[in-house]
Protein backbone atom coordinates (compact mmCIF):
# COMPACT_ATOMS: atom_id res chain seq x y z
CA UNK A 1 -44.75 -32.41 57.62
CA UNK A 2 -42.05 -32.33 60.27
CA UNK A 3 -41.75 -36.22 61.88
CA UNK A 4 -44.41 -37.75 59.73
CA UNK A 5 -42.02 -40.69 59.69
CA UNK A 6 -41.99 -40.93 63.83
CA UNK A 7 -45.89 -40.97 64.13
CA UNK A 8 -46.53 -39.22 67.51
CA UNK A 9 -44.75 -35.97 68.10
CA UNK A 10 -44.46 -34.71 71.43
CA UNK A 11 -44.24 -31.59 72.62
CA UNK A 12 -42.53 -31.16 75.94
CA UNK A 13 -44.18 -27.59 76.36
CA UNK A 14 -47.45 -28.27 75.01
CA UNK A 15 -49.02 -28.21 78.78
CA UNK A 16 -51.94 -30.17 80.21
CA UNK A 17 -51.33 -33.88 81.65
CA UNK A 18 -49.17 -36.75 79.42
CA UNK A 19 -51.36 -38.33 76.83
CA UNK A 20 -53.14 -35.60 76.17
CA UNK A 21 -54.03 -34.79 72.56
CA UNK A 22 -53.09 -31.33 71.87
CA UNK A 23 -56.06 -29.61 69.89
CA UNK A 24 -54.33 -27.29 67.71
CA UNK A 25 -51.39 -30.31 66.29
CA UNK A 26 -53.44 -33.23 66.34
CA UNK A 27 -50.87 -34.90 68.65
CA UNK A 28 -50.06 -36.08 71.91
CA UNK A 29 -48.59 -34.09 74.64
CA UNK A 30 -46.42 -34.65 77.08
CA UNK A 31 -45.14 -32.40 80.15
CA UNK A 32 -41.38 -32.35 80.16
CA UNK A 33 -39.09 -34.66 81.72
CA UNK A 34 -36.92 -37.63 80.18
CA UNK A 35 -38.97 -39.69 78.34
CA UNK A 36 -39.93 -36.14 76.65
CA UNK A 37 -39.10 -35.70 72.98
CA UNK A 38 -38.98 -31.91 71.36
CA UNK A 39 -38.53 -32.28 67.43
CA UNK A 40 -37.07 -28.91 67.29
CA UNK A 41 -34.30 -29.22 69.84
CA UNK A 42 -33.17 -32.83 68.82
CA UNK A 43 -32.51 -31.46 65.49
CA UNK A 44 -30.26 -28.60 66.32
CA UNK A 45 -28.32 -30.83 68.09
CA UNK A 46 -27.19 -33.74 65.24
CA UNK A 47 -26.41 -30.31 63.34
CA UNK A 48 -23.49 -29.14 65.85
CA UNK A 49 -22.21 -32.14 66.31
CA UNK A 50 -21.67 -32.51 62.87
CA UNK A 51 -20.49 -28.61 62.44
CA UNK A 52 -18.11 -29.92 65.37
CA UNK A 53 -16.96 -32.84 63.44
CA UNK A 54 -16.22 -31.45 59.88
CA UNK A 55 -14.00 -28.52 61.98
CA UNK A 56 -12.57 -31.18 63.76
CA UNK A 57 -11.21 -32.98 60.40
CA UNK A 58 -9.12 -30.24 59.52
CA UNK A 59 -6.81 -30.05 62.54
CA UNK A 60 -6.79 -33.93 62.11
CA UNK A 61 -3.87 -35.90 60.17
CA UNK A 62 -5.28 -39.65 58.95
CA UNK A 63 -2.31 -41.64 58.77
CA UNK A 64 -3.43 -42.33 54.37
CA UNK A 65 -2.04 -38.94 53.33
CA UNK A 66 -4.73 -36.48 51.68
CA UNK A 67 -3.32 -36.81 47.76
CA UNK A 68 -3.23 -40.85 47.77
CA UNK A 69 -6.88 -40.75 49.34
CA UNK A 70 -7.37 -37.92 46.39
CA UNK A 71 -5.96 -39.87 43.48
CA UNK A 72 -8.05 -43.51 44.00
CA UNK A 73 -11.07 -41.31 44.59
CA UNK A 74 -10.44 -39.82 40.99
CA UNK A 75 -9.26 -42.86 39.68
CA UNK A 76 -12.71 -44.13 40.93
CA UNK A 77 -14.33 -41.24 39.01
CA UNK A 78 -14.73 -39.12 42.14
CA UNK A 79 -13.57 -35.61 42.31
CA UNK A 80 -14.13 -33.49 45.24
CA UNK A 81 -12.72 -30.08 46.02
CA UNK A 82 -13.80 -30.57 50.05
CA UNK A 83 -10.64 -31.15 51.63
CA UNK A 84 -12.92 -32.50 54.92
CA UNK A 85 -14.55 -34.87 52.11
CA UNK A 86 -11.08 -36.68 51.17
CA UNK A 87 -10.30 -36.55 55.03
CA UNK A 88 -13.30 -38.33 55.95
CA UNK A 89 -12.64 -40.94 53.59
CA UNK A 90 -9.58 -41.58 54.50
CA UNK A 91 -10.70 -42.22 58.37
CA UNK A 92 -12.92 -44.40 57.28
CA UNK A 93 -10.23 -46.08 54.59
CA UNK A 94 -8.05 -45.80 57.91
CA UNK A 95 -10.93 -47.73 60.28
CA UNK A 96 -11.54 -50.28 57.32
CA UNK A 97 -7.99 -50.82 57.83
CA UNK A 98 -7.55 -51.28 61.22
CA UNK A 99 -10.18 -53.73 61.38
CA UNK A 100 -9.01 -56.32 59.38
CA UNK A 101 -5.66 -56.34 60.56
CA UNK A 102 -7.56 -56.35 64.09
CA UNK A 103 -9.30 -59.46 62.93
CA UNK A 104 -5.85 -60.69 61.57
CA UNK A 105 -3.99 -60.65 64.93
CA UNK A 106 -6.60 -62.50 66.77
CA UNK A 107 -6.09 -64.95 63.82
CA UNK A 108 -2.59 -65.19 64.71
CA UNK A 109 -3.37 -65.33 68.38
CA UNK A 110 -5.69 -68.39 68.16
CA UNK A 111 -3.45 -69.82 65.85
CA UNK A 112 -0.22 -69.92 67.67
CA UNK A 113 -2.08 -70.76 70.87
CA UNK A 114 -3.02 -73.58 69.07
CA UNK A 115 0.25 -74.73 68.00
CA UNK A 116 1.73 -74.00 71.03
CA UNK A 117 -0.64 -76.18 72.80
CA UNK A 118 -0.37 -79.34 70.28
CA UNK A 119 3.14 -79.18 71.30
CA UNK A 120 4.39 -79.96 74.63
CA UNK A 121 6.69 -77.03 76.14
CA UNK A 122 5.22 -75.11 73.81
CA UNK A 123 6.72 -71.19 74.46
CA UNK A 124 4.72 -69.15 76.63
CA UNK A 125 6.16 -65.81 75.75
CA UNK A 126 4.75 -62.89 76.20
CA UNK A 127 6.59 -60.73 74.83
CA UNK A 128 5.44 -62.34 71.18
CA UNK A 129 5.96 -60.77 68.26
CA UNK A 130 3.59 -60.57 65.67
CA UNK A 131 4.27 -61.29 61.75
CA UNK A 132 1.33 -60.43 59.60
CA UNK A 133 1.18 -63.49 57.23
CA UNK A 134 -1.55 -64.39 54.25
CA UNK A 135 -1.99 -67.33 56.63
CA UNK A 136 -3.68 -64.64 59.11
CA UNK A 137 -4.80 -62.06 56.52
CA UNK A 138 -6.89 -64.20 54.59
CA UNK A 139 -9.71 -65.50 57.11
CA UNK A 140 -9.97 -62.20 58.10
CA UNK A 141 -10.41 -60.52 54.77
CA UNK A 142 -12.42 -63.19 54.17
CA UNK A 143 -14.56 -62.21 57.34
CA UNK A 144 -15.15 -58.27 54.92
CA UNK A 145 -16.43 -60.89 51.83
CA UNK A 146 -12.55 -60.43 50.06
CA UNK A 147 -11.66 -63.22 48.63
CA UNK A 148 -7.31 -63.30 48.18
CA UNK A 149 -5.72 -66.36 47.08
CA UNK A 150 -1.92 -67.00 47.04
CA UNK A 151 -0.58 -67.64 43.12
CA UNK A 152 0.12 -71.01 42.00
CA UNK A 153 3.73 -70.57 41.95
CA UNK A 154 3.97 -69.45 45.73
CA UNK A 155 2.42 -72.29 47.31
């Protein structure tokens, strides 16, 4: 049964006045306008976005090139001939990515700022350059539940 899951369907073209139970469906009506909701419609649409998206991921280049993406997935046991399925693995590789080393400049941000203002004449350059260090990267993998650790002979 089509929306069994949303409870109330309505049917923008049903006629007669909003909250009106339609005889022949069982369930309310509603005349159009925007708090109107037609099943049929809102489905197509999902459907071309996606259609849009997956033709959109072949003229797109992820900067994780297609055969490293390819050869973890099969080391993982996955094999895939979809060249749109690697792709969209590596965006989202790519995203995963960028977020944590997101999370690991503000890291460095508060941290310097807070050096530089335990200190007096601390540098207020701004201009900075950044350094990623494990001193930044690990609170923020930490933040993803990865738990990295520096070897007893590095400390």
């Amino acid at each position: 049964m089509v929306g069994s899951n949303f409870g109330i369907i309505y049917h923008p073209n049903a006629g007669g006045s909003s909250g009106q139970v339609n005889p022949s469906s069982g369930a309310a009506s509603s005349v159009g306008g925007a708090g109107s909701f037609n099943a049929v419609g809102d489905r197509a649409a999902p459907a071309s976005h996606l259609s849009d998206f997956l033709l959109q991921l072949e003229d797109y280049t992820p900067l994780m090139p297609d055969a490293v993406t390819a050869h973890y997935l099969n080391m993982g046991g996955f094999h895939s001939d979809d060249r749109r399925i690697v792709r969209l693995i590596s965006i989202a590789t790519q995203k995963f990515m960028s977020d944590i080393i997101d999370d690991s400049l503000q890291h460095s941000k508060v941290r310097t700022h807070m050096q530089n203002s335990a200190t007096p004449g601390g540098s207020k350059a701004k201009d900075r350059k950044f350094t990623l260090t494990m001193e930044d990267l690990q609170p923020a993998l930490a933040d993803y539940g990865i738990n990295v650790r520096k070897m007893h002979y590095s400390q």
